[in-house]
Protein backbone atom coordinates (compact mmCIF):
# COMPACT_ATOMS: atom_id res chain seq x y z
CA UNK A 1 96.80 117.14 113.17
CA UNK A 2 100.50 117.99 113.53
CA UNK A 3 103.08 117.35 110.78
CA UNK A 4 107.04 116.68 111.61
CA UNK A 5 109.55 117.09 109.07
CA UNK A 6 112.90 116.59 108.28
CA UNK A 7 115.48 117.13 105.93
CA UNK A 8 118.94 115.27 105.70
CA UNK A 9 121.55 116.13 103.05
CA UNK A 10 124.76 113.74 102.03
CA UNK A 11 127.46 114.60 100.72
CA UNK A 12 126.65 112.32 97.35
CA UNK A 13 123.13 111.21 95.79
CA UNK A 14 124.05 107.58 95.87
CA UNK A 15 124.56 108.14 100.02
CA UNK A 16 120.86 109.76 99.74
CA UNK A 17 119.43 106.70 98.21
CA UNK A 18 121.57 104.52 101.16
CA UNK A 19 119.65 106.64 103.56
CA UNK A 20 116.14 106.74 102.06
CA UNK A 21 116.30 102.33 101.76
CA UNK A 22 117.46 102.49 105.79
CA UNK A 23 114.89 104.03 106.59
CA UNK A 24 112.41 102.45 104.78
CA UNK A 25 113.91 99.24 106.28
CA UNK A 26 113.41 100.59 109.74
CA UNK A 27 109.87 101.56 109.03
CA UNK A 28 108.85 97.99 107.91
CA UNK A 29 110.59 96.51 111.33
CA UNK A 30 109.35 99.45 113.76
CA UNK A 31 105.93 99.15 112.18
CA UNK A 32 105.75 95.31 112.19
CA UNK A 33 107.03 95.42 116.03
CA UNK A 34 104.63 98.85 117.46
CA UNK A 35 101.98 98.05 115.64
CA UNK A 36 101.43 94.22 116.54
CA UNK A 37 101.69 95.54 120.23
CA UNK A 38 98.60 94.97 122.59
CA UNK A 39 99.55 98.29 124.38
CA UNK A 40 97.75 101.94 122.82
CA UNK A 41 100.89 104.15 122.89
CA UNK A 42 102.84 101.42 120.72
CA UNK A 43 99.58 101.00 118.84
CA UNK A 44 99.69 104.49 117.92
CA UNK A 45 103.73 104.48 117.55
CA UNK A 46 103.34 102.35 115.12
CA UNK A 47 100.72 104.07 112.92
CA UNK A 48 102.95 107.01 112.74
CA UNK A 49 106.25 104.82 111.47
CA UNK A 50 103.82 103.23 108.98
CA UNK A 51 102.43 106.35 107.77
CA UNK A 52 105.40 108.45 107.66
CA UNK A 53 106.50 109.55 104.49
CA UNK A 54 110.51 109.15 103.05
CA UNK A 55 111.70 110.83 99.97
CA UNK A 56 114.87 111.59 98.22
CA UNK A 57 115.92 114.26 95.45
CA UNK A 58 119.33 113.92 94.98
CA UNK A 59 121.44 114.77 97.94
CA UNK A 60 118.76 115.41 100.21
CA UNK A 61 116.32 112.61 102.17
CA UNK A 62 113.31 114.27 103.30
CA UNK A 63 111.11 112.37 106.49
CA UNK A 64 107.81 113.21 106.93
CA UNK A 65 105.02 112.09 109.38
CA UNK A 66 101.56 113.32 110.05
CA UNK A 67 99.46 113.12 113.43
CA UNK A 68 96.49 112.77 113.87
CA UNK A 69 94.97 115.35 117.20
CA UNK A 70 93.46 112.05 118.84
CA UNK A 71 96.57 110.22 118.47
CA UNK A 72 98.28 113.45 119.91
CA UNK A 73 95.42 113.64 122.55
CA UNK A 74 95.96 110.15 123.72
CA UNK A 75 99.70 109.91 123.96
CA UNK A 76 99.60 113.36 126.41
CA UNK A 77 96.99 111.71 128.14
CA UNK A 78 98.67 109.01 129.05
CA UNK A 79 101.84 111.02 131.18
């Protein structure tokens, strides 16, 4: 498995919190959308918004989203 992470920090806390409920907006959407798709790579897309992980502590919004090899595996197999 592979982990991605990344870090975003505001200027204010309350901008923070903006950010982190966003994102967690987006994550509901992208994962409703990629993962009701018929289609593997979207199938997997999905997955990873669902899964991904979004904090924040204080100024700073942390994203973080784990892979699975075989969902790595599959995604370079199919370019």
């Amino acid at each position: 498995a592979s982990t991605v992470q990344l870090l975003a920090r505001t200027r204010r806390a309350d901008q923070a919190t903006g950010l982190k409920d966003t994102l967690e907006g987006l994550q509901v959407v992208g994962g409703a959308i990629f993962g009701g798709s018929k289609r593997a790579d979207q199938k997997i897309y999905g997955r990873m918004i669902k899964n991904a992980k979004i904090e924040s502590r204080g100024n700073d919004v942390s994203l973080e989203v784990m892979i699975p090899q075989a969902d790595i595996d599959s995604l370079l197999a199919g370019k």
